[in-house]
PDB file of N, CA and C in Angstrom:
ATOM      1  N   UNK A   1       0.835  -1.179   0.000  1.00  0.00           N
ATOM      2  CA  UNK A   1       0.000   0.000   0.000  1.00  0.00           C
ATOM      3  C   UNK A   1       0.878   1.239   0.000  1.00  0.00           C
ATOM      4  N   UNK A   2       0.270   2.075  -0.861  1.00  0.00           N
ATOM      5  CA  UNK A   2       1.144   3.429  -1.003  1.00  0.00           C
ATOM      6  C   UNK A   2       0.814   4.517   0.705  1.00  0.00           C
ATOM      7  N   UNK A   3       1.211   5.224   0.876  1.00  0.00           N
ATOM      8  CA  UNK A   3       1.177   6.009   1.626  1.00  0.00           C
ATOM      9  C   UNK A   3       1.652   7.553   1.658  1.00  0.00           C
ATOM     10  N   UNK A   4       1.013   8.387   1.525  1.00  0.00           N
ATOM     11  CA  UNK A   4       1.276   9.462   1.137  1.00  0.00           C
ATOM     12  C   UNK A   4       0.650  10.829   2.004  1.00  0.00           C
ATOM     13  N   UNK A   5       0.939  12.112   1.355  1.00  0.00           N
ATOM     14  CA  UNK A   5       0.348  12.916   3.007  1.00  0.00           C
ATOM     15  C   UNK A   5      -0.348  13.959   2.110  1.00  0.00           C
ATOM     16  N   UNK A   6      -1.185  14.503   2.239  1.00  0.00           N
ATOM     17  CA  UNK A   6      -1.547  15.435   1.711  1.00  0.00           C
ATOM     18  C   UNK A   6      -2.659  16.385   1.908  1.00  0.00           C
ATOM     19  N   UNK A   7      -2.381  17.341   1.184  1.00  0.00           N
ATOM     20  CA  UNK A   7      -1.731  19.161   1.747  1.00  0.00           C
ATOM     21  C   UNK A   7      -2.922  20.066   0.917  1.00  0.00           C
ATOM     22  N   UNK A   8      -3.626  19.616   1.534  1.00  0.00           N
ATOM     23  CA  UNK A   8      -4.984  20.851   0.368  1.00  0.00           C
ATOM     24  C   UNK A   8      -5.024  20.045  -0.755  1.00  0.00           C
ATOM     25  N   UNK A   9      -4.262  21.038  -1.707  1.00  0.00           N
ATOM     26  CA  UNK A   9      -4.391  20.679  -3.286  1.00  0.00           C
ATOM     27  C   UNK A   9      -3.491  19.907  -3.833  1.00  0.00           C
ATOM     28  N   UNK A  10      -2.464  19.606  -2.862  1.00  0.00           N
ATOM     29  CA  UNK A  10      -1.027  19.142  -3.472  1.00  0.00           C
ATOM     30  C   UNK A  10      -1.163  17.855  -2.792  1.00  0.00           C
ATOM     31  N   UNK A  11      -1.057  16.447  -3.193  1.00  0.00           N
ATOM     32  CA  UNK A  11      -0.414  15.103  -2.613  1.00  0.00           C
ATOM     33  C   UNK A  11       1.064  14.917  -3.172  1.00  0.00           C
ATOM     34  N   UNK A  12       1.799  14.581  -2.063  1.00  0.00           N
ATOM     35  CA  UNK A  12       3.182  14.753  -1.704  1.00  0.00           C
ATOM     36  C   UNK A  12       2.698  12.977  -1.409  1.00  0.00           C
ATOM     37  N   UNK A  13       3.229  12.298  -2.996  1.00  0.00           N
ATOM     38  CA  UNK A  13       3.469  10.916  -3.032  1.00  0.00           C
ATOM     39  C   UNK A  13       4.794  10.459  -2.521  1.00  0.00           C
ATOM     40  N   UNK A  14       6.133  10.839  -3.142  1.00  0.00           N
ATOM     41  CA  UNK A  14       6.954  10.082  -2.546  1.00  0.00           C
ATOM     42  C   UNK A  14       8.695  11.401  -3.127  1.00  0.00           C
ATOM     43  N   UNK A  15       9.910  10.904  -2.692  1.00  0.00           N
ATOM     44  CA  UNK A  15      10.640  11.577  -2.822  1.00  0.00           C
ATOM     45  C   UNK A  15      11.650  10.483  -3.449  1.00  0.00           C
ATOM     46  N   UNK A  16      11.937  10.122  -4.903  1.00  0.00           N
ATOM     47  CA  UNK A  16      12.663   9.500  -5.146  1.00  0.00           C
ATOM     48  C   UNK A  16      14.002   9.683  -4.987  1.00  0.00           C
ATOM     49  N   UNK A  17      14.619   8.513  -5.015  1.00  0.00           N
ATOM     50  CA  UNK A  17      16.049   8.548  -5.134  1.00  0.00           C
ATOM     51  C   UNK A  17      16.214   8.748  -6.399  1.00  0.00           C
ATOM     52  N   UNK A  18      17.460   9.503  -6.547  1.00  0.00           N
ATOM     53  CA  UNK A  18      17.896  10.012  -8.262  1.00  0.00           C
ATOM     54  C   UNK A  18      18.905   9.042  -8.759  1.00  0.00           C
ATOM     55  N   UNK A  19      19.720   8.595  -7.651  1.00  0.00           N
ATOM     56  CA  UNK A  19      21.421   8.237  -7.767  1.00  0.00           C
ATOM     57  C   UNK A  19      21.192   7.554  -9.171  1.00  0.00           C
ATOM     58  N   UNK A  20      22.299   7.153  -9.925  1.00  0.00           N
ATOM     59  CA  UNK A  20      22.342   5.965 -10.578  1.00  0.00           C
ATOM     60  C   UNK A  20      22.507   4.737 -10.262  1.00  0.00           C
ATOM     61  N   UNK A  21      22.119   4.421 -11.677  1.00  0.00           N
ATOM     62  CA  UNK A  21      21.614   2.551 -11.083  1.00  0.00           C
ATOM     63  C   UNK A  21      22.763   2.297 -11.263  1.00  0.00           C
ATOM     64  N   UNK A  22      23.086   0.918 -10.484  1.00  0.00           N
ATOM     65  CA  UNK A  22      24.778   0.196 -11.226  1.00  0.00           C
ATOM     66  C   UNK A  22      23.842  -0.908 -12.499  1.00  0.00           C
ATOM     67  N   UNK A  23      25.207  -1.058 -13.183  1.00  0.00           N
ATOM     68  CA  UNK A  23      24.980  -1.369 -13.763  1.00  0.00           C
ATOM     69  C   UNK A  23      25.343  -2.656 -14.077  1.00  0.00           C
ATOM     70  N   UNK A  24      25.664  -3.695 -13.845  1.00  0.00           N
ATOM     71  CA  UNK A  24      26.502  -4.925 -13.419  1.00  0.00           C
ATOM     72  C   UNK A  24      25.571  -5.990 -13.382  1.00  0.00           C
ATOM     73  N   UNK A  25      24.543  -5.982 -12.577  1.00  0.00           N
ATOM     74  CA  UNK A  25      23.318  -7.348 -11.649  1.00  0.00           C
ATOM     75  C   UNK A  25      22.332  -7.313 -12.884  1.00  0.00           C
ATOM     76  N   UNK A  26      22.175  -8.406 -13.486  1.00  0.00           N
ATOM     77  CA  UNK A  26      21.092  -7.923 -14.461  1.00  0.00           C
ATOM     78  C   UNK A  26      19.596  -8.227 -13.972  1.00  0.00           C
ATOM     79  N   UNK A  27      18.506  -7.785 -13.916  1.00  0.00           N
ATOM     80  CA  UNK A  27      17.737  -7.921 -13.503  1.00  0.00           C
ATOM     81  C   UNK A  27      16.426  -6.630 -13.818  1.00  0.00           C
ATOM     82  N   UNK A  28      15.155  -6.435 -13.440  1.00  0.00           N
ATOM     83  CA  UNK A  28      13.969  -5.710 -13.367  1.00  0.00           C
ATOM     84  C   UNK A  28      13.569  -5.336 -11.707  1.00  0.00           C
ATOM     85  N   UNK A  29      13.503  -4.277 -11.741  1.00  0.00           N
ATOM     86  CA  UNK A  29      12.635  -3.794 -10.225  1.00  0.00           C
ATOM     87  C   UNK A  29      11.755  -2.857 -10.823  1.00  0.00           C
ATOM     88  N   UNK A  30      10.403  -3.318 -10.684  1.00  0.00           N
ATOM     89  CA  UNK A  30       8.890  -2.636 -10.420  1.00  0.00           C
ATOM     90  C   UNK A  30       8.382  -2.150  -9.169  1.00  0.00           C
ATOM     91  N   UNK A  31       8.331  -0.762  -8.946  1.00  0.00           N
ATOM     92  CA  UNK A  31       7.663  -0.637  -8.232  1.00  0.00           C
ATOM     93  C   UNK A  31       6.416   0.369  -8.423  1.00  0.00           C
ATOM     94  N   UNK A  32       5.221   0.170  -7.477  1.00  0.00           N
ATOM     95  CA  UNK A  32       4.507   0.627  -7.604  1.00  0.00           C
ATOM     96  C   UNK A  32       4.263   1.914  -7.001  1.00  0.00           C
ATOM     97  N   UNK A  33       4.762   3.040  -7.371  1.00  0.00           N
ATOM     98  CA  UNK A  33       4.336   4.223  -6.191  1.00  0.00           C
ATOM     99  C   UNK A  33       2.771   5.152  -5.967  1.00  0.00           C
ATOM    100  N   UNK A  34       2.194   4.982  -6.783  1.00  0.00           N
ATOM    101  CA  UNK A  34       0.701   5.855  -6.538  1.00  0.00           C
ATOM    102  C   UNK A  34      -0.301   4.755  -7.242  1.00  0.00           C
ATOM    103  N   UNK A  35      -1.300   4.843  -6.935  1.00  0.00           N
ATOM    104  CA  UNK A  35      -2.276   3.831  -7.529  1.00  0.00           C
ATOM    105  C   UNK A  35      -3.646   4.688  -7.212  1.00  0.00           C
ATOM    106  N   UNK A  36      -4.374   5.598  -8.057  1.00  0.00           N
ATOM    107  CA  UNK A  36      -5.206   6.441  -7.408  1.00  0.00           C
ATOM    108  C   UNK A  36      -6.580   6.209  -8.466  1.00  0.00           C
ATOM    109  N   UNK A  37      -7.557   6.907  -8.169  1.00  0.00           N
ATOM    110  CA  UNK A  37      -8.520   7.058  -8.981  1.00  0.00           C
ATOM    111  C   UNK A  37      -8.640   7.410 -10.099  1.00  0.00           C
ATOM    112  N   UNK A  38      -7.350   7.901 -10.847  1.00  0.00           N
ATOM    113  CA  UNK A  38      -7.337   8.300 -12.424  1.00  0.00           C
ATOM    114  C   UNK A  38      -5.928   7.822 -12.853  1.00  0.00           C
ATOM    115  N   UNK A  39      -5.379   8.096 -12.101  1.00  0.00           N
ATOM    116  CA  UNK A  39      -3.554   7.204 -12.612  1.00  0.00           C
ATOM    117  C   UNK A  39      -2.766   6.582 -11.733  1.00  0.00           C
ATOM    118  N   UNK A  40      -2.286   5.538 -12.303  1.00  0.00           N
ATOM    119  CA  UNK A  40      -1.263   4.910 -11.563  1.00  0.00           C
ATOM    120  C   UNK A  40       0.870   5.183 -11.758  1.00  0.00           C
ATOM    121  N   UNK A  41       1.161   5.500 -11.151  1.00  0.00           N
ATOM    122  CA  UNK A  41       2.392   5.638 -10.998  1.00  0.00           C
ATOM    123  C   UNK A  41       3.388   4.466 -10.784  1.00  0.00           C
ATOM    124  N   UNK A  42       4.291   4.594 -11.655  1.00  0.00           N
ATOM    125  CA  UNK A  42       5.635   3.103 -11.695  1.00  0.00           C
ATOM    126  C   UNK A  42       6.701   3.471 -11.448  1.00  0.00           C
ATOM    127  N   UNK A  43       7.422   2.827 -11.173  1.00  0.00           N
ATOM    128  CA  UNK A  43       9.494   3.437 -10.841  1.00  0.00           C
ATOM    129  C   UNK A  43       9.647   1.965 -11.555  1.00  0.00           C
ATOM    130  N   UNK A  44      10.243   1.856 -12.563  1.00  0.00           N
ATOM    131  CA  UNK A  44      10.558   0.646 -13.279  1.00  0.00           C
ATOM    132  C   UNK A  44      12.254   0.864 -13.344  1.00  0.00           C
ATOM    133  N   UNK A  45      12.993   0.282 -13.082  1.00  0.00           N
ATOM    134  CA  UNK A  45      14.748   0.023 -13.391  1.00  0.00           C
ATOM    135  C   UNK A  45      14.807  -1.205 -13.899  1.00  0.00           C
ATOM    136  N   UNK A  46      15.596  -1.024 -15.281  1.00  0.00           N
ATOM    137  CA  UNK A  46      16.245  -2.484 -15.979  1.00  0.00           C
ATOM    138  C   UNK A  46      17.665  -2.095 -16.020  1.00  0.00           C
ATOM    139  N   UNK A  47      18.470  -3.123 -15.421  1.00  0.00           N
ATOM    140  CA  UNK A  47      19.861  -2.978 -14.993  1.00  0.00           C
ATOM    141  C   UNK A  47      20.392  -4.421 -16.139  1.00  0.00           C
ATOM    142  N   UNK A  48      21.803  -4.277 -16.611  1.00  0.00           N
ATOM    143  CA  UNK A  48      22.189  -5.256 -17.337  1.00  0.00           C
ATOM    144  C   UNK A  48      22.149  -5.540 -18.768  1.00  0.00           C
ATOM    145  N   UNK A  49      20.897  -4.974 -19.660  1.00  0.00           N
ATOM    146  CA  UNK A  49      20.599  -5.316 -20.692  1.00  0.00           C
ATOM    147  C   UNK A  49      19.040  -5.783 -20.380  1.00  0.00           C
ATOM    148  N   UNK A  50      18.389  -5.830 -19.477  1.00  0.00           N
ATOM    149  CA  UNK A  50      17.093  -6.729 -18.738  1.00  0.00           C
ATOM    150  C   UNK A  50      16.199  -5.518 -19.507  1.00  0.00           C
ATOM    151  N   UNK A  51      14.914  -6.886 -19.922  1.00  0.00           N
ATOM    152  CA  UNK A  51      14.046  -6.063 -21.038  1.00  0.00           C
ATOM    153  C   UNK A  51      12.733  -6.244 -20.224  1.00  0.00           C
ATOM    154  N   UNK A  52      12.142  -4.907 -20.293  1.00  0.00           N
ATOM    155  CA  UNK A  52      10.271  -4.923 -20.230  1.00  0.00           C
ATOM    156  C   UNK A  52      10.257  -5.470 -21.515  1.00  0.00           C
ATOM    157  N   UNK A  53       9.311  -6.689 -21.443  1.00  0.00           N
ATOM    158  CA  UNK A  53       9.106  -7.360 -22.782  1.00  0.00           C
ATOM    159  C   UNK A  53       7.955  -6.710 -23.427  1.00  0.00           C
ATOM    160  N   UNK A  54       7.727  -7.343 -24.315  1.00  0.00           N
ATOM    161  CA  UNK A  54       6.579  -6.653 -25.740  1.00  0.00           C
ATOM    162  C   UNK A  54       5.235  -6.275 -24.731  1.00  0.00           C
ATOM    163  N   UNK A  55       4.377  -5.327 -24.633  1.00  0.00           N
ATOM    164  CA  UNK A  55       3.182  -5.947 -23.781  1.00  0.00           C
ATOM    165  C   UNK A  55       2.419  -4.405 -24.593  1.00  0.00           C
ATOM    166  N   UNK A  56       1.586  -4.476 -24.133  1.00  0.00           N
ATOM    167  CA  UNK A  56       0.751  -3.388 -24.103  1.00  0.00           C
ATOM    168  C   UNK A  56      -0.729  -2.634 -23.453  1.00  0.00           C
ATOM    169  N   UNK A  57      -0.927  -1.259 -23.226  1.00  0.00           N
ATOM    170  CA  UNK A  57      -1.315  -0.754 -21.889  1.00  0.00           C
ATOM    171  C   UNK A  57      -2.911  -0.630 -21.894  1.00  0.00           C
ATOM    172  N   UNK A  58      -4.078  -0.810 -21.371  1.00  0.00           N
ATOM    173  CA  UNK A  58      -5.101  -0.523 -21.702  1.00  0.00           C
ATOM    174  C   UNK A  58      -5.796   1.070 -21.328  1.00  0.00           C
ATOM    175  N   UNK A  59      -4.666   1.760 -21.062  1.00  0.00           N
ATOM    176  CA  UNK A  59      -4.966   3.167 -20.764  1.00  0.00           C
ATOM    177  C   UNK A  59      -3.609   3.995 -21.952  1.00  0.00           C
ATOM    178  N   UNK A  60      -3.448   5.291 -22.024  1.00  0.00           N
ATOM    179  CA  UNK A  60      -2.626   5.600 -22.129  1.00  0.00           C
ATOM    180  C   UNK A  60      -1.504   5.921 -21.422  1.00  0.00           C
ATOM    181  N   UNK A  61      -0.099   6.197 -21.655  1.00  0.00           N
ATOM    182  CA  UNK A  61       0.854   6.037 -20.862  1.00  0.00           C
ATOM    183  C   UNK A  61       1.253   7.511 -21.038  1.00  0.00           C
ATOM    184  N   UNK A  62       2.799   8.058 -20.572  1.00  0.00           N
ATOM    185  CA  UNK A  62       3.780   8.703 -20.381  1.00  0.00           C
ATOM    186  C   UNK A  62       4.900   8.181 -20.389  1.00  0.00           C
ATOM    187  N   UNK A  63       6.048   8.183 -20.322  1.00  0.00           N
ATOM    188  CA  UNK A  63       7.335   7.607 -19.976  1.00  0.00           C
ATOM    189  C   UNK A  63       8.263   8.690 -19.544  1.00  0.00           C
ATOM    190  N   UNK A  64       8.952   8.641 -18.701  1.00  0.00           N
ATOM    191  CA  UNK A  64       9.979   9.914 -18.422  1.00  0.00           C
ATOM    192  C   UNK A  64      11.136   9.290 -17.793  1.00  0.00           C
ATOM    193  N   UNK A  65      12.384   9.035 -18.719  1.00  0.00           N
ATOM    194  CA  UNK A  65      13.431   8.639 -18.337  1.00  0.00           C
ATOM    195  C   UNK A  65      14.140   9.257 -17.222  1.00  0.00           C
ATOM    196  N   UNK A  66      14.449   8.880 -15.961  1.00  0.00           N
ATOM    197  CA  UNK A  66      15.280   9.224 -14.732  1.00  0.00           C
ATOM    198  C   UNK A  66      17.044   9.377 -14.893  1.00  0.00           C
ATOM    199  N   UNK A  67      17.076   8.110 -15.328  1.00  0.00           N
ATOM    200  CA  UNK A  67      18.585   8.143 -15.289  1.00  0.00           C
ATOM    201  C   UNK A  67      18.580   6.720 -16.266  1.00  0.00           C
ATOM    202  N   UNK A  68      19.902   6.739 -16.369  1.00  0.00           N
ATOM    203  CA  UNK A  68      20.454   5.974 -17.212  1.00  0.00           C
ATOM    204  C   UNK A  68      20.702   5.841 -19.224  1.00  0.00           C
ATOM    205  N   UNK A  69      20.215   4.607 -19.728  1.00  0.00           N
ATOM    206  CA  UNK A  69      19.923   4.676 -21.093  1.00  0.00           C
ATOM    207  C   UNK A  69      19.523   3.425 -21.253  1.00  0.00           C
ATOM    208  N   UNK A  70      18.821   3.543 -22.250  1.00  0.00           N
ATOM    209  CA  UNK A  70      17.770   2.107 -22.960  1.00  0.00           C
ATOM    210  C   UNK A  70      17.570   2.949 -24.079  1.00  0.00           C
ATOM    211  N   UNK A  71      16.297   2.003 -25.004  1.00  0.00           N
ATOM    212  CA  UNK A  71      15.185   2.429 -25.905  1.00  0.00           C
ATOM    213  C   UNK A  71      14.047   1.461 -25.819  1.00  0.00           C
ATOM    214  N   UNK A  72      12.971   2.502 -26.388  1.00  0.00           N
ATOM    215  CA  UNK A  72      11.463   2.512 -25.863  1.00  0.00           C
ATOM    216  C   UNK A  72      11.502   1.697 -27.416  1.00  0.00           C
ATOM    217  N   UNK A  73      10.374   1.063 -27.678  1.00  0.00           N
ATOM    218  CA  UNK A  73      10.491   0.411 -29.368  1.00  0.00           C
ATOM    219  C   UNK A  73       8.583   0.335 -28.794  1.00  0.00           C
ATOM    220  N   UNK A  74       8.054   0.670 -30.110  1.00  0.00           N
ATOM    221  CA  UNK A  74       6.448   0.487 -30.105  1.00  0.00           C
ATOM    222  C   UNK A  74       6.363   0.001 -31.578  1.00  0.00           C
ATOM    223  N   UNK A  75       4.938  -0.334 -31.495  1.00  0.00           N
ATOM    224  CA  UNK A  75       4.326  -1.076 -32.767  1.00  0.00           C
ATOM    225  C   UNK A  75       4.514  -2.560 -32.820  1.00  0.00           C
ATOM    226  N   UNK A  76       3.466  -2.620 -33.729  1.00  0.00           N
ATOM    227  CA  UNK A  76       3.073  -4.332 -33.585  1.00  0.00           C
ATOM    228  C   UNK A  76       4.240  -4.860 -33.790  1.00  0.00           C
ATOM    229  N   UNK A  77       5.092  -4.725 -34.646  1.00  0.00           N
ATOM    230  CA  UNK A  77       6.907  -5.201 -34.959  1.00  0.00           C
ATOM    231  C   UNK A  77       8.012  -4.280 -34.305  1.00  0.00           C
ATOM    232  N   UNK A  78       7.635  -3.644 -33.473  1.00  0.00           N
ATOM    233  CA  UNK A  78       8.206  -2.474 -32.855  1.00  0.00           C
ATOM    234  C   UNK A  78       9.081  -2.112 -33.421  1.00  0.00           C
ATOM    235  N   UNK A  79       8.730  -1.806 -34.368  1.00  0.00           N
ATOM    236  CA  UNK A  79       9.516  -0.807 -35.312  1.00  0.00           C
ATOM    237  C   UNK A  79       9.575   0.835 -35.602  1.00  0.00           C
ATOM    238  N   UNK A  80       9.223   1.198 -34.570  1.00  0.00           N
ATOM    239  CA  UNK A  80       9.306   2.834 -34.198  1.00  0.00           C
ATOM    240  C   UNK A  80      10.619   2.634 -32.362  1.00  0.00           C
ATOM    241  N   UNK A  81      11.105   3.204 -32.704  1.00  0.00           N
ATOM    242  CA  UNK A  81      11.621   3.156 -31.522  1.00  0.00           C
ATOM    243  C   UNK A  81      12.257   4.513 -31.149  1.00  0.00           C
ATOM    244  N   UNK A  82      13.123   5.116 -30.060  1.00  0.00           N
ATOM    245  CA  UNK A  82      13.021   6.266 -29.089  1.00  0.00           C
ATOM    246  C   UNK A  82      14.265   5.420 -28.491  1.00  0.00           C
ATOM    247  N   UNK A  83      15.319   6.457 -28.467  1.00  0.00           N
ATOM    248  CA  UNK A  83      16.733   6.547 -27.455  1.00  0.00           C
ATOM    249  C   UNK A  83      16.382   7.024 -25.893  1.00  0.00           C
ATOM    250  N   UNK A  84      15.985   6.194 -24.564  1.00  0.00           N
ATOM    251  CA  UNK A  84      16.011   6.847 -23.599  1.00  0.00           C
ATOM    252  C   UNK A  84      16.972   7.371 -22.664  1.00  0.00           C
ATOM    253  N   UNK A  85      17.627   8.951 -22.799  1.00  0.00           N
ATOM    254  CA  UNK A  85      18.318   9.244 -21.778  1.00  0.00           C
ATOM    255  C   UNK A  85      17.641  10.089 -20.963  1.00  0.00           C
ATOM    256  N   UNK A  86      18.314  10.568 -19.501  1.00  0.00           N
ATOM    257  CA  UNK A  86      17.788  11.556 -18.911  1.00  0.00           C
ATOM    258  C   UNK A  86      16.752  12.853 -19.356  1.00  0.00           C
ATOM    259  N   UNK A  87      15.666  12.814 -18.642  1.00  0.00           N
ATOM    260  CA  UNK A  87      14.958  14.007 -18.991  1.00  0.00           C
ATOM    261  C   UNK A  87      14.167  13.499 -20.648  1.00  0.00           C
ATOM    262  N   UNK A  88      14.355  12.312 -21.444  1.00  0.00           N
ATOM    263  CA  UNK A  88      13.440  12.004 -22.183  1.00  0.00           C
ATOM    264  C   UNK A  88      11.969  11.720 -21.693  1.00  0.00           C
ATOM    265  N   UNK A  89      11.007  12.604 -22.385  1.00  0.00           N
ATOM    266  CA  UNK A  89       9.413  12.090 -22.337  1.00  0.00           C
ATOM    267  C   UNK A  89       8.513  11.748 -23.035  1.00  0.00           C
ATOM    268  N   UNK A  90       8.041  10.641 -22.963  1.00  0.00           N
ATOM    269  CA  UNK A  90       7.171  10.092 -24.140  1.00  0.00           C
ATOM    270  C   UNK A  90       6.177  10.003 -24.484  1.00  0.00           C
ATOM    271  N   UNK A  91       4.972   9.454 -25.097  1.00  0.00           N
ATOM    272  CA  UNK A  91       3.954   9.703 -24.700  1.00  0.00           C
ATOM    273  C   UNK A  91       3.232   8.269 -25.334  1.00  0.00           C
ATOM    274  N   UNK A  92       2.440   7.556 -24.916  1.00  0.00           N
ATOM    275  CA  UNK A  92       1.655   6.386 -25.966  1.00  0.00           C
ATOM    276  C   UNK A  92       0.150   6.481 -25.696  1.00  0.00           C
ATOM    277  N   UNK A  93      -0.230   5.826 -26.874  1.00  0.00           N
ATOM    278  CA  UNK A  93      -2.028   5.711 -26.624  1.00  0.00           C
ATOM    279  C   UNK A  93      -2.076   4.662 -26.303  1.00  0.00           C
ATOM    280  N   UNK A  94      -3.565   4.395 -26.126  1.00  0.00           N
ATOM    281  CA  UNK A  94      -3.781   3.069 -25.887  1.00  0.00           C
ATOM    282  C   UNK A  94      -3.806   1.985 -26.782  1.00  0.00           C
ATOM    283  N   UNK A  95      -3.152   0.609 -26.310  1.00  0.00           N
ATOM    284  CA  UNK A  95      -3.215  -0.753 -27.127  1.00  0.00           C
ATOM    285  C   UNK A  95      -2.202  -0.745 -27.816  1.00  0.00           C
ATOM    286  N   UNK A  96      -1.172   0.055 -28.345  1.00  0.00           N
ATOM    287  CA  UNK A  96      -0.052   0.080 -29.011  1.00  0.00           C
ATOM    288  C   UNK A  96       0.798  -1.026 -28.137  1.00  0.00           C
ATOM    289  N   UNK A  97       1.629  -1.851 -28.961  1.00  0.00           N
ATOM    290  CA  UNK A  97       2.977  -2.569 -27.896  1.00  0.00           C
ATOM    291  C   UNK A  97       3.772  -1.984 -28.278  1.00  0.00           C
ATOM    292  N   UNK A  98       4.605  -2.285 -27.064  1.00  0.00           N
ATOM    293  CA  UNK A  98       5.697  -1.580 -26.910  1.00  0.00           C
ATOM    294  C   UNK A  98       6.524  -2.883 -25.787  1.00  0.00           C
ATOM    295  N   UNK A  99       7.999  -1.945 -25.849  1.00  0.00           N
ATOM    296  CA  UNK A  99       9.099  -2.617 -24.688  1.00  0.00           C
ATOM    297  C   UNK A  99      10.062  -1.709 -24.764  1.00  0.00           C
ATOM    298  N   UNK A 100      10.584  -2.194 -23.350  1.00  0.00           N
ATOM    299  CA  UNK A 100      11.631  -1.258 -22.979  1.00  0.00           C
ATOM    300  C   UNK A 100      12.938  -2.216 -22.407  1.00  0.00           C
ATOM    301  N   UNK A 101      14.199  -1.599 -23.524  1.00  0.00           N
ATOM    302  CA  UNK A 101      15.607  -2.011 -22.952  1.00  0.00           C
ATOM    303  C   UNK A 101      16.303  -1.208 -22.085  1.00  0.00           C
ATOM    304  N   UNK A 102      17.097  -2.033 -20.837  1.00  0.00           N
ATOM    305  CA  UNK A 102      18.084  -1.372 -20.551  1.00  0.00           C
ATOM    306  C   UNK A 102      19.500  -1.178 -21.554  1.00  0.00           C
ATOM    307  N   UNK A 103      20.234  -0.010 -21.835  1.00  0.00           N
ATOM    308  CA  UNK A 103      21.005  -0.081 -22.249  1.00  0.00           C
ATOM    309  C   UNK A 103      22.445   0.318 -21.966  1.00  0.00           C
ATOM    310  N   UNK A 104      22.946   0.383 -20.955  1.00  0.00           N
ATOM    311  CA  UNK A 104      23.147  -0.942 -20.591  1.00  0.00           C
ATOM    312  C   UNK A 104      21.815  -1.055 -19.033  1.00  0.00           C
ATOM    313  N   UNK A 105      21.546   0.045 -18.480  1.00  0.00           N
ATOM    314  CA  UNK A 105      20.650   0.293 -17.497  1.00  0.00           C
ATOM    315  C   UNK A 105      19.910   1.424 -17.598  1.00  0.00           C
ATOM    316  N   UNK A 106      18.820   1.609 -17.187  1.00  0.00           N
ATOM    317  CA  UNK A 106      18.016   2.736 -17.364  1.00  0.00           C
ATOM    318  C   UNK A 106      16.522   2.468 -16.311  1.00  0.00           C
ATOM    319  N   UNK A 107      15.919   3.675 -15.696  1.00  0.00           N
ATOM    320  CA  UNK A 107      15.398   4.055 -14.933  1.00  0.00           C
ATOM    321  C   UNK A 107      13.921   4.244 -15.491  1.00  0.00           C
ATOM    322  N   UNK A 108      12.900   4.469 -15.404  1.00  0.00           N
ATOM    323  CA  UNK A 108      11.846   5.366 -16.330  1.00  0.00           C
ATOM    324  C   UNK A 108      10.715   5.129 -15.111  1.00  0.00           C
ATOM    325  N   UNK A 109      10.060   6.340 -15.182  1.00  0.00           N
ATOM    326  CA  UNK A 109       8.700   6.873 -14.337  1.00  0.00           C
ATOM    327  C   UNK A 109       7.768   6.466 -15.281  1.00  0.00           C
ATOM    328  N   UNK A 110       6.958   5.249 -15.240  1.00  0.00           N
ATOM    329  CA  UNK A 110       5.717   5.443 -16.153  1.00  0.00           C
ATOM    330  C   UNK A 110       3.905   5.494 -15.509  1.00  0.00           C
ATOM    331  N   UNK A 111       3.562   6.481 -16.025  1.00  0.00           N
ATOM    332  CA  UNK A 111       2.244   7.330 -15.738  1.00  0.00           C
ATOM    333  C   UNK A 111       1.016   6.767 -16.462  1.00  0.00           C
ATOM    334  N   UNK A 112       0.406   5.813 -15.864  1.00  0.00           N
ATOM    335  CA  UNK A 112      -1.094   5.048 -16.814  1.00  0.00           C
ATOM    336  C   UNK A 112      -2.028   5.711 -16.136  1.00  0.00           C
ATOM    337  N   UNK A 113      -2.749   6.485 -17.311  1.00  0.00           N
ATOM    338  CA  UNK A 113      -4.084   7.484 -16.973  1.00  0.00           C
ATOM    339  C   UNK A 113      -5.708   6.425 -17.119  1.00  0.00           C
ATOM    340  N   UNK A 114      -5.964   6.117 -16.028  1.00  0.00           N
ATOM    341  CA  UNK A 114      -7.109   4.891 -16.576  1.00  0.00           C
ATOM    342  C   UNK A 114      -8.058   6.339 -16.669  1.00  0.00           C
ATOM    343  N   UNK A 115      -9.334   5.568 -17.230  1.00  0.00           N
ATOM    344  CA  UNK A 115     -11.039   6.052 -17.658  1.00  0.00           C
ATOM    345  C   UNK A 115     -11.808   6.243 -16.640  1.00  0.00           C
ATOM    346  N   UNK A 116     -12.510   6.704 -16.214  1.00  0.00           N
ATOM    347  CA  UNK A 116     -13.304   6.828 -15.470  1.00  0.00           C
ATOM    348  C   UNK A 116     -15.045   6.042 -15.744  1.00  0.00           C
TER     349      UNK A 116
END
């Protein structure tokens, strides 16, 4: 469960860590940080070469690279693809696939806006 404090108009979800990832352990960490009535919030790190495999979202997304480097690849053959470094932001609709590489590691905030 998320836990968070909030301030009138402002919810003060969480205060990430920025550092960089190492890059060495290959592996995926998901986490979940906000889960609310219109969007859900992710902290996703792929360290190693470790891939979000092909999938795709039933809301639309965001992507906003933190740190590191990968690429974003969409379409049914994912053949559009996007260099993720720092401060990259993306944007997808819904039902498109997509995946995401670490390259060699990379960080990304992703933002799913569900329907009401």
């Amino acid at each position: 469960m998320v836990t968070y404090g909030q301030m009138g108009y402002i919810v003060h979800i969480k205060d990430l860590d920025m550092r960089e990832l190492s890059k060495t352990a290959p592996g995926k960490d998901i986490k979940e940080i906000f889960n609310g009535e219109r969007r859900r919030i992710l902290d996703i790190a792929l360290v190693g070469g470790s891939v979000l495999s092909k999938h795709r979202a039933a809301e639309p997304i965001t992507v906003l690279c933190l740190s590191g480097s990968g690429t974003f690849r969409a379409g049914s053959d994912l053949e559009d693809s996007q260099k993720l470094v720092p401060g990259t932001l993306i944007t997808l609709e819904t039902g498109v696939d997509h995946e995401v590489v670490g390259e060699p590691a990379v960080r990304i905030l992703v933002t799913r806006f569900k329907d009401n």
